[in-house]
N, C-alpha and C. Protein backbone atom coordinates (compact mmCIF):
# COMPACT_ATOMS: atom_id res chain seq x y z
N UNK A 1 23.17 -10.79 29.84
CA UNK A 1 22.14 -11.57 29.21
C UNK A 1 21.28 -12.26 30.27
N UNK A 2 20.09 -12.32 30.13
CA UNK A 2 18.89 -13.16 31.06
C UNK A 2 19.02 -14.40 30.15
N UNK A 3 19.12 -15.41 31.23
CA UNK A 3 19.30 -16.70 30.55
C UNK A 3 17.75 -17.42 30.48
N UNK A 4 16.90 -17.17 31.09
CA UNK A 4 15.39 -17.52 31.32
C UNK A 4 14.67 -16.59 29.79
N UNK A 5 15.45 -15.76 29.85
CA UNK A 5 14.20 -14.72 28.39
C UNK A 5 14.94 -15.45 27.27
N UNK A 6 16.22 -15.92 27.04
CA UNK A 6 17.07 -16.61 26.37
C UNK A 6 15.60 -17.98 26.02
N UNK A 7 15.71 -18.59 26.94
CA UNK A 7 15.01 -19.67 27.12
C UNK A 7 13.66 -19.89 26.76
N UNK A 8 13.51 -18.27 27.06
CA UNK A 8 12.19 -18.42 26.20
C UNK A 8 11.86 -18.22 25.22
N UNK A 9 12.58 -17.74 24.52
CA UNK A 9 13.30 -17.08 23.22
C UNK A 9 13.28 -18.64 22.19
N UNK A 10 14.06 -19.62 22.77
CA UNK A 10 14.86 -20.36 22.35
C UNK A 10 13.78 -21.56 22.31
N UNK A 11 12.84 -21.41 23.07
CA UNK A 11 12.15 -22.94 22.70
C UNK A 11 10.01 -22.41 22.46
N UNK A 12 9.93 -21.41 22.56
CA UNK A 12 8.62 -20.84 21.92
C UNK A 12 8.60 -21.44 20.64
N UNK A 13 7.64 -22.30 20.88
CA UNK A 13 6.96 -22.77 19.36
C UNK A 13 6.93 -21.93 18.15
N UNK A 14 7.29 -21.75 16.76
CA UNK A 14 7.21 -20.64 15.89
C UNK A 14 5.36 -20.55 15.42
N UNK A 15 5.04 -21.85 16.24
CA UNK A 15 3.71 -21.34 15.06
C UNK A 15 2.43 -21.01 16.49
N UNK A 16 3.23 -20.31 17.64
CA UNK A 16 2.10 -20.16 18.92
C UNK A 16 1.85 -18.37 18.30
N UNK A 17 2.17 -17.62 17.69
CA UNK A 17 1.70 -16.62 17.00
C UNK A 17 0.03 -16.45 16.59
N UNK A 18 -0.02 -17.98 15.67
CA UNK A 18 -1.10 -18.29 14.96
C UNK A 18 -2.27 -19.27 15.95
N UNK A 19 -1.96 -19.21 16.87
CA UNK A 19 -3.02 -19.65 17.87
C UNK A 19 -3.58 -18.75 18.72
N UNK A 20 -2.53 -17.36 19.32
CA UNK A 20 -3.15 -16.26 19.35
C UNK A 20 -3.71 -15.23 18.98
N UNK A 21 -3.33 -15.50 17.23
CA UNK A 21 -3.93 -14.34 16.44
C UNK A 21 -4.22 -15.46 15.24
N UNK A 22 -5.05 -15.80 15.46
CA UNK A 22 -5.75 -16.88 14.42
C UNK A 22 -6.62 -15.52 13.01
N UNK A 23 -6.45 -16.81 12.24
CA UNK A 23 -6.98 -15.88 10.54
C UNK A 23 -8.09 -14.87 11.02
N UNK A 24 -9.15 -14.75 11.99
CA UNK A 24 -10.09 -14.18 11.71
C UNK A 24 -9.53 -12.80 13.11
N UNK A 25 -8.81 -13.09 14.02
CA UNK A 25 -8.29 -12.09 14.46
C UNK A 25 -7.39 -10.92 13.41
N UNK A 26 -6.87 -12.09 13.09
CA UNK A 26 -6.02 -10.78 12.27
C UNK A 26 -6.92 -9.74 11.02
N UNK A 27 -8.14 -10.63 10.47
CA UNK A 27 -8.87 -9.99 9.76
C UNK A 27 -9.69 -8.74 10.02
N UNK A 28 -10.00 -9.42 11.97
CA UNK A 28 -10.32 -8.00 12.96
C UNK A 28 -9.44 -6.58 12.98
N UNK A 29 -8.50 -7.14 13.23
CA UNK A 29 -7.70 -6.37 13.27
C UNK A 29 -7.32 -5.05 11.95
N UNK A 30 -7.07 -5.99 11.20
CA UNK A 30 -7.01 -5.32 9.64
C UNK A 30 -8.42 -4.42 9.44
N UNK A 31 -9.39 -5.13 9.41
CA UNK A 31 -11.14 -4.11 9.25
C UNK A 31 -10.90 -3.07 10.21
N UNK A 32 -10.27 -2.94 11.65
CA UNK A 32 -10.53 -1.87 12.12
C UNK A 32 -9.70 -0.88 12.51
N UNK A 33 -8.37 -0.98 11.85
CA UNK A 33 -7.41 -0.23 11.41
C UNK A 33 -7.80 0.51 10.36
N UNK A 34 -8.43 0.01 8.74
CA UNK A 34 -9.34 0.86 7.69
C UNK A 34 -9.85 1.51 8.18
N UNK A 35 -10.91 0.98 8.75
CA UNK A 35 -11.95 1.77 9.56
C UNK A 35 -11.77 3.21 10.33
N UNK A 36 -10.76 2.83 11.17
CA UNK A 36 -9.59 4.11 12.12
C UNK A 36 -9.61 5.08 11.30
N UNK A 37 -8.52 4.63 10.38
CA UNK A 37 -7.95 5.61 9.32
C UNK A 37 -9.24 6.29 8.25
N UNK A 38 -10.30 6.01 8.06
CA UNK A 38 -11.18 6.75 7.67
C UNK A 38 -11.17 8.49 8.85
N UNK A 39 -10.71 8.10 9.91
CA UNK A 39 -11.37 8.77 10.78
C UNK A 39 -10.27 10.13 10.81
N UNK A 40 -8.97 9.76 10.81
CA UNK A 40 -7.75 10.77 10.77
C UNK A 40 -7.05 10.46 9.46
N UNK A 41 -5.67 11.14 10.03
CA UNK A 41 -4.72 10.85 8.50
C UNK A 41 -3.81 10.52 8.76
N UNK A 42 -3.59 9.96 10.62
CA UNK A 42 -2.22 8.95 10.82
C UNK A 42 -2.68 7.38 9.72
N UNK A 43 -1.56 6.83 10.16
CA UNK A 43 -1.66 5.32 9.67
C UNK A 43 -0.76 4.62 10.60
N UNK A 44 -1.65 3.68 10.49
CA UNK A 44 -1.29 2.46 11.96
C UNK A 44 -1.03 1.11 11.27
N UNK A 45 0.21 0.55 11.65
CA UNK A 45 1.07 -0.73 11.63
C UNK A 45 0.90 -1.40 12.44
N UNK A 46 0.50 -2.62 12.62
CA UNK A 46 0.12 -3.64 13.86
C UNK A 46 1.15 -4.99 13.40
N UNK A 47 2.19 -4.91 14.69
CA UNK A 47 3.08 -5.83 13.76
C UNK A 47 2.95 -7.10 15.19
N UNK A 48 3.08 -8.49 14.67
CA UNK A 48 3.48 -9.40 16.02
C UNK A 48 4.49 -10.20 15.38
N UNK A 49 5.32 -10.13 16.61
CA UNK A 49 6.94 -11.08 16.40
C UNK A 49 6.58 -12.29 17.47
N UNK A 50 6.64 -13.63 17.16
CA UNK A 50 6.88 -14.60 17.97
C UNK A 50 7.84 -14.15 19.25
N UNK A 51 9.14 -14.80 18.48
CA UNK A 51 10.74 -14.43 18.83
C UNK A 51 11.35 -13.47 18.42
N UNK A 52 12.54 -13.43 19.08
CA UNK A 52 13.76 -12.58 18.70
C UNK A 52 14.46 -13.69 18.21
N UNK A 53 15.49 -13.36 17.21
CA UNK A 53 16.16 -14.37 16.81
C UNK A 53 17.39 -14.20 18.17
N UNK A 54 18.16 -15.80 18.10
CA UNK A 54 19.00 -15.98 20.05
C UNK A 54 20.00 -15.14 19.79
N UNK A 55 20.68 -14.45 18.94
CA UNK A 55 22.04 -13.76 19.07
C UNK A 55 21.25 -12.66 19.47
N UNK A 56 20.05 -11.58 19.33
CA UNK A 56 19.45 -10.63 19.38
C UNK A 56 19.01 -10.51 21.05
N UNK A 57 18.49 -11.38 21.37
CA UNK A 57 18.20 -11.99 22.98
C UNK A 57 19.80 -11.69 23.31
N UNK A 58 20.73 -12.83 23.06
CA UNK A 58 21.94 -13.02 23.83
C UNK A 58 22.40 -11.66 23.97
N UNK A 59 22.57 -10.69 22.97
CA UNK A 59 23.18 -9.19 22.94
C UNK A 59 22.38 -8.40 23.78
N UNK A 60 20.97 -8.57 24.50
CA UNK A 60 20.16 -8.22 25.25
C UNK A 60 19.46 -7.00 24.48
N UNK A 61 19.20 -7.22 23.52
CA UNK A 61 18.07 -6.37 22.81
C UNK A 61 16.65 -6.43 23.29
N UNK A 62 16.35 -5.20 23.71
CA UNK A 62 14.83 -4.90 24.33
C UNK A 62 13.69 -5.32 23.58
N UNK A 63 12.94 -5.08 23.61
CA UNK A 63 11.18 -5.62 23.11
C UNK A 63 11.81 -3.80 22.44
N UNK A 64 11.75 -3.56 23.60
CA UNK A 64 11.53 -1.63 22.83
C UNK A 64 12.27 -1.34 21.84
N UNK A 65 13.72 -1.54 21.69
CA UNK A 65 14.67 -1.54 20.99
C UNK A 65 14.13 -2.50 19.67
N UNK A 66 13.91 -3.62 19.90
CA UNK A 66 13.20 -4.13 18.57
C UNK A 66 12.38 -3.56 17.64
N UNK A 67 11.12 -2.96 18.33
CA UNK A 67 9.83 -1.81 18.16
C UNK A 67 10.58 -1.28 17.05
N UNK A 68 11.65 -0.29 17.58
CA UNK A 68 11.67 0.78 16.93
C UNK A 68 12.89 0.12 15.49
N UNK A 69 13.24 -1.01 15.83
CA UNK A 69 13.81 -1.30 14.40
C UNK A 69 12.97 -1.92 13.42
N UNK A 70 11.74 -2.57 13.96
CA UNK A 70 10.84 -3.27 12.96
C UNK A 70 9.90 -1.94 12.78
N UNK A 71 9.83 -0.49 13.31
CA UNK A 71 9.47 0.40 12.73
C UNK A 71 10.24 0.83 11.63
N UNK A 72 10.75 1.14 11.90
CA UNK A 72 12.04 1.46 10.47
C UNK A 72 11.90 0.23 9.40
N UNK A 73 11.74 -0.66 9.78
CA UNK A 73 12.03 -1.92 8.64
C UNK A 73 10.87 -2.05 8.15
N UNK A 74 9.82 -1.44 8.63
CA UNK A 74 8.58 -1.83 7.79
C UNK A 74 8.39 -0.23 7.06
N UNK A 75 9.20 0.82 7.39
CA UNK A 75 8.96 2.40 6.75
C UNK A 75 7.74 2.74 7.66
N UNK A 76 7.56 2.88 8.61
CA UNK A 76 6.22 3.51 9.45
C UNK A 76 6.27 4.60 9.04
N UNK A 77 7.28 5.04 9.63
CA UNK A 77 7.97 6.67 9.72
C UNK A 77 7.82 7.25 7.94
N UNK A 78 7.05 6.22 6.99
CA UNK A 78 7.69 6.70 5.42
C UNK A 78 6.01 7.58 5.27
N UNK A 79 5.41 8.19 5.75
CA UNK A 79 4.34 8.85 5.66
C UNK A 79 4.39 10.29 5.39
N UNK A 80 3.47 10.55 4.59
CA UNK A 80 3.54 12.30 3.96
C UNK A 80 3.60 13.36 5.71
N UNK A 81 2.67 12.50 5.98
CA UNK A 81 2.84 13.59 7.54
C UNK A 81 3.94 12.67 8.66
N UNK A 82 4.14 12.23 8.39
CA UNK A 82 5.19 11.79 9.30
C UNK A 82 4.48 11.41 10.65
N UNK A 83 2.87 10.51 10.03
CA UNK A 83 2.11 10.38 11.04
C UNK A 83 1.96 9.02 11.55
N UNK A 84 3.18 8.09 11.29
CA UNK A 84 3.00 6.97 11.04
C UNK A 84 3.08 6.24 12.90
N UNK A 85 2.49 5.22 12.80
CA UNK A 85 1.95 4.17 14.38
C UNK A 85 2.19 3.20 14.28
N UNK A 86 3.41 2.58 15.14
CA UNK A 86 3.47 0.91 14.86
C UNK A 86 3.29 0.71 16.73
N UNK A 87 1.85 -0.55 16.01
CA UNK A 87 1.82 -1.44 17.54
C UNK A 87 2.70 -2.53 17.38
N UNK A 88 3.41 -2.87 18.32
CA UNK A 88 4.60 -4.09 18.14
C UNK A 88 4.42 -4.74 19.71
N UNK A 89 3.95 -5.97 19.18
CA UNK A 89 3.80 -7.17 20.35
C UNK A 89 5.48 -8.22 19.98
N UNK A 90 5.76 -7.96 21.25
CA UNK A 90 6.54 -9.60 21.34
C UNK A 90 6.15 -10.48 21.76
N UNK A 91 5.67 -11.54 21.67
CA UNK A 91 5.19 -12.56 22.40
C UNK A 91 6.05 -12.93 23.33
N UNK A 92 6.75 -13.70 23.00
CA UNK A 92 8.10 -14.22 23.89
C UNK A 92 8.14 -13.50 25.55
N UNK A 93 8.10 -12.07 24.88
CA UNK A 93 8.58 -11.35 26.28
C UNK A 93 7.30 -10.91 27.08
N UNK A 94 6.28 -11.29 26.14
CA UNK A 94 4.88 -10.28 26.68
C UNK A 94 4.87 -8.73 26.52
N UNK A 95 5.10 -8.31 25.93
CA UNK A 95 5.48 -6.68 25.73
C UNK A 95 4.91 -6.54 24.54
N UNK A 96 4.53 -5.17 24.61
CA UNK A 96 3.47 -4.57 24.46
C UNK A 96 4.46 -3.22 23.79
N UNK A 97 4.65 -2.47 22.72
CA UNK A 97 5.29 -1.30 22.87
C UNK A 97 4.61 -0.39 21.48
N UNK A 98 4.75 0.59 21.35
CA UNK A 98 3.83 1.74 20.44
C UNK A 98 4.95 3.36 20.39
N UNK A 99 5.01 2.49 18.51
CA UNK A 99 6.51 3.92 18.16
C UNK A 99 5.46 4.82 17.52
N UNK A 100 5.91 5.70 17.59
CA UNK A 100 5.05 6.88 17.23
C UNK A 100 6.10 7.73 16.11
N UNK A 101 5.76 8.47 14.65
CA UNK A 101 6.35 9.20 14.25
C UNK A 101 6.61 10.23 14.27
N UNK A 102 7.34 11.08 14.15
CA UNK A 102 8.15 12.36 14.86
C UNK A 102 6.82 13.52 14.75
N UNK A 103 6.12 13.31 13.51
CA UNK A 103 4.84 14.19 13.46
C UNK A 103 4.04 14.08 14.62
N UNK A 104 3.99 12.39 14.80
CA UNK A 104 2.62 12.30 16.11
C UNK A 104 3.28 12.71 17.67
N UNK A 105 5.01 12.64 17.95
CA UNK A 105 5.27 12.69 18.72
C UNK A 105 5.64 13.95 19.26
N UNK A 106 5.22 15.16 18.63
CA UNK A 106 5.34 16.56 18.67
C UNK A 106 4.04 16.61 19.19
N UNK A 107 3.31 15.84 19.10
CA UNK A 107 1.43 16.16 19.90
C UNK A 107 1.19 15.34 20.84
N UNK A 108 1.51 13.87 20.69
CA UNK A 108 1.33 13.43 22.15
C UNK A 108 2.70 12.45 22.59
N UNK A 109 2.21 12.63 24.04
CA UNK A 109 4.04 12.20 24.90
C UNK A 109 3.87 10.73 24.83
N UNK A 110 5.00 10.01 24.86
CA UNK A 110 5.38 8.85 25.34
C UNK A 110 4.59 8.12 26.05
N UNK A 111 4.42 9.02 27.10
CA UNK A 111 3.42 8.14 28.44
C UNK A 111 1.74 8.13 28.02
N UNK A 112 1.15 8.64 27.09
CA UNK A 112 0.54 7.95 26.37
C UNK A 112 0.32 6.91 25.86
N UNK A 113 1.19 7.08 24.73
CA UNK A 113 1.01 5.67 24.15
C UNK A 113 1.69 4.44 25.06
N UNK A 114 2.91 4.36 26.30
CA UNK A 114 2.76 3.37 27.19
C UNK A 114 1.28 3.29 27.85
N UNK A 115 0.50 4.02 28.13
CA UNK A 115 -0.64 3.86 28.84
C UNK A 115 -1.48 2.70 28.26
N UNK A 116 -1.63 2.98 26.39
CA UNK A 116 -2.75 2.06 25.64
C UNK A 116 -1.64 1.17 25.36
N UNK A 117 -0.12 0.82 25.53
CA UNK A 117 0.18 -0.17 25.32
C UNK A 117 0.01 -1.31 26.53
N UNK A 118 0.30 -0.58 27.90
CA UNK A 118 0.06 -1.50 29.05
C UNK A 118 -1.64 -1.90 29.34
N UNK A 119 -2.35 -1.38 28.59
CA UNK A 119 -3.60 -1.78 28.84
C UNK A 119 -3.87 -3.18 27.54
N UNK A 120 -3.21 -2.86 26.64
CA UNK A 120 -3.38 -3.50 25.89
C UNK A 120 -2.80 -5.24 26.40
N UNK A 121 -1.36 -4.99 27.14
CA UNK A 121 -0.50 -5.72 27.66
C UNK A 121 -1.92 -6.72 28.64
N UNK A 122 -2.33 -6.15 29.36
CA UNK A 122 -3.11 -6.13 30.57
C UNK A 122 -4.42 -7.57 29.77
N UNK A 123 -5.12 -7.22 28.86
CA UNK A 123 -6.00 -7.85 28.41
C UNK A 123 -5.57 -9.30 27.73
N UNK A 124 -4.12 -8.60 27.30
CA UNK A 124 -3.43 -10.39 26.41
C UNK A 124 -2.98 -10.86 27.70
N UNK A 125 -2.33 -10.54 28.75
CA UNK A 125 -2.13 -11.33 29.75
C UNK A 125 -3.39 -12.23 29.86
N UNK A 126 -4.37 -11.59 30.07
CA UNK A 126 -5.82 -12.22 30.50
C UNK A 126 -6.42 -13.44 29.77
N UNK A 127 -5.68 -13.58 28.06
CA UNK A 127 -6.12 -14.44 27.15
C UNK A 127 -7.35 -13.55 26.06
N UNK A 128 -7.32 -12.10 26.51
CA UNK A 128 -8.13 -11.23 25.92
C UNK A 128 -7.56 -10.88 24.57
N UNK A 129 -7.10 -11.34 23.47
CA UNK A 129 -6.50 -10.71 22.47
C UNK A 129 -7.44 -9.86 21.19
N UNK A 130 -8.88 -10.20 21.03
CA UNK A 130 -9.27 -9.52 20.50
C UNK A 130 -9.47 -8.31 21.22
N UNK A 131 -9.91 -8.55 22.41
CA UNK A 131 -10.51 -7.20 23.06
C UNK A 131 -9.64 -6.14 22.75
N UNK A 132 -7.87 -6.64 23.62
CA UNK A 132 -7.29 -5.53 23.79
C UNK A 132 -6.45 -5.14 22.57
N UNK A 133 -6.83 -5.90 21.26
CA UNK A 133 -6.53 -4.99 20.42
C UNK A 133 -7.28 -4.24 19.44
N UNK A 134 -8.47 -4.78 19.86
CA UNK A 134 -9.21 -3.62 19.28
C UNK A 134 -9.24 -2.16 20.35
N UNK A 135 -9.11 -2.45 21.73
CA UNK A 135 -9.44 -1.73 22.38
C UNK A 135 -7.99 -0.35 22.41
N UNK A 136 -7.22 -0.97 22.25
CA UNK A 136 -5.66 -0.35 21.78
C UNK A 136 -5.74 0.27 20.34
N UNK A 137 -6.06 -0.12 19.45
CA UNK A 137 -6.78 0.44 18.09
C UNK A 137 -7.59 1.63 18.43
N UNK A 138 -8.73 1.38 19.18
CA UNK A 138 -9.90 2.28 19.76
C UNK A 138 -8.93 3.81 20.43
N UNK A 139 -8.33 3.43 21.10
CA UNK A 139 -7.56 4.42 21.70
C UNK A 139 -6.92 5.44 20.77
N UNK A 140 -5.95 4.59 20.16
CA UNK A 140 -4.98 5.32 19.21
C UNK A 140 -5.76 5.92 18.58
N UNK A 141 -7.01 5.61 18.15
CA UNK A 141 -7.70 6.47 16.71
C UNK A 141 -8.42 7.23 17.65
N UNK A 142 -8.70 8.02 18.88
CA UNK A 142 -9.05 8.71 19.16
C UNK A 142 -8.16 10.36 19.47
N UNK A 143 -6.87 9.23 19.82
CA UNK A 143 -5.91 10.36 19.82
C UNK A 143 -5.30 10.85 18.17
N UNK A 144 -5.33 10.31 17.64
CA UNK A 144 -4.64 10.51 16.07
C UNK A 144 -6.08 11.83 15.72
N UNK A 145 -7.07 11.14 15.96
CA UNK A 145 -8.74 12.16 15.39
C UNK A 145 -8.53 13.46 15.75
N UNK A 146 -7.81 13.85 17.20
CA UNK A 146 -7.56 14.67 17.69
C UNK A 146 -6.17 15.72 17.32
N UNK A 147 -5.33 15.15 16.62
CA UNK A 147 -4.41 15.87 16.21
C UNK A 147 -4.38 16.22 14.91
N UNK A 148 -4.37 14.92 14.48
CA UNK A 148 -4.12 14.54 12.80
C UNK A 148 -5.70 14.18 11.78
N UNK A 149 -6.72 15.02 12.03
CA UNK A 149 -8.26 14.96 11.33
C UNK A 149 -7.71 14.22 10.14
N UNK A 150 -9.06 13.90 9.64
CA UNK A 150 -9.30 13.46 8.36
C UNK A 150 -9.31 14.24 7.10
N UNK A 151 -8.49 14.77 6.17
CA UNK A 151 -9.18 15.35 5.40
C UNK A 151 -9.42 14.89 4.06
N UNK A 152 -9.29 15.67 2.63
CA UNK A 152 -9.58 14.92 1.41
C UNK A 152 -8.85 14.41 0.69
N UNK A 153 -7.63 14.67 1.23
CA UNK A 153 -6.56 14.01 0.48
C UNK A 153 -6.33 12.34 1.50
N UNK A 154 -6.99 11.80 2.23
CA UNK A 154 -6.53 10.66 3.39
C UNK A 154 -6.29 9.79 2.17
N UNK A 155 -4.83 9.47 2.28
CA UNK A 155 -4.32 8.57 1.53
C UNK A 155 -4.06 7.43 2.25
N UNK A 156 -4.64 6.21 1.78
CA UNK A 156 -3.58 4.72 2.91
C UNK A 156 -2.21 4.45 2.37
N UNK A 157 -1.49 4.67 3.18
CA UNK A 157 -0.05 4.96 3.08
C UNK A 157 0.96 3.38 3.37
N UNK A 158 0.04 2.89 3.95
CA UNK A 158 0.76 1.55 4.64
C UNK A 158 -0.72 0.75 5.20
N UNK A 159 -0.14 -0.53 4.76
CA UNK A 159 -0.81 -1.79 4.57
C UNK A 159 -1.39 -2.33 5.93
N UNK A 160 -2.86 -2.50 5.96
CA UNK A 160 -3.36 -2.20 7.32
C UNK A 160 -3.03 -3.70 7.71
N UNK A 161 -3.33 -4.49 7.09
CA UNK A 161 -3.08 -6.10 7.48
C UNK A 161 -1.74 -6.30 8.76
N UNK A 162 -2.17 -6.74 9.40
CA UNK A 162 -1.36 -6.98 10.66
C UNK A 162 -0.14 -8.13 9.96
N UNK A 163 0.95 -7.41 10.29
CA UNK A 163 2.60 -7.87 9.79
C UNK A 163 2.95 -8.92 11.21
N UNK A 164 3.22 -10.00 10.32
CA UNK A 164 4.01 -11.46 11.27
C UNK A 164 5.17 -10.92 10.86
N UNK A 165 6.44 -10.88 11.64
CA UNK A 165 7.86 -10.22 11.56
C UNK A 165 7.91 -11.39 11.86
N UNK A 166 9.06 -11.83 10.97
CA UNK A 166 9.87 -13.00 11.11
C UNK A 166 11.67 -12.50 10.98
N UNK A 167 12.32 -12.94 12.15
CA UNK A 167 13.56 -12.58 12.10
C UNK A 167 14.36 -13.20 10.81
């Protein structure tokens, strides 16, 4: 166990979430996720977790390892094409991570989506949070356009509104 990520874990304000993604960010966010999804027929999950709850920290559970359980817990993966995208910020840790569903991950690799997650990482370091998530949005829907088109059946499958995960 890191006793410092513990620490930070353990005394992060619950409501510093809502000072970085204040009502009209998240509304950004939400408009241009719709927007995306006009464009292909993935669907994108934008989730932010404050914390980890401390037994989750203490057991040394990853940012990444989290990702992919608050993917599952929100059904990303529950999509007709199995095209489903969760962006998952931890605050706490600063991390940045992007699960991809088994459909999207048969077309593009891993080191992709780390690429638009560390850029994304890169801009919230900076105090940039609209930029780099629209600009992380921007990305993903270029690669999704490219695999997964739009066609007439584009159903919204999952709820574009950016998810506060609360442990």
């Amino acid at each position: 166990m890191n006793f410092k990520r513990w620490l930070r874990h353990a005394f992060m304000p619950p409501w510093r979430w809502r000072v970085l993604f204040p009502k009209e960010l998240l509304s950004g966010i939400e408009n241009a996720i719709r927007l995306s999804e006009f464009k292909h027929s993935g669907e994108l999950c934008f989730a932010v977790e404050n914390t980890l709850a401390l037994n989750k920290v203490w057991h040394s559970v990853s940012a990444r390892q989290r990702a992919i359980e608050v993917f599952s817990s929100l059904r990303v993966w529950d999509t007709e094409e199995n095209s489903g995208v969760l962006i998952y910020l931890l605050l706490a840790d600063r991390e940045v991570h992007i699960v991809a569903d088994r459909g999207i991950a048969k077309c593009v690799a891993q080191a992709e989506w780390d690429a638009i997650a560390e850029g994304m990482r890169k801009e919230f370091k900076l105090g940039n949070f609209l930029h780099g998530s629209m600009q992380g949005i921007e990305h993903i829907t270029l690669l999704l356009e490219t695999y997964f088109p739009a066609d007439a059946n584009n159903l919204n499958e999952l709820v574009n509104r950016p998810v506060i995960v609360k442990y």
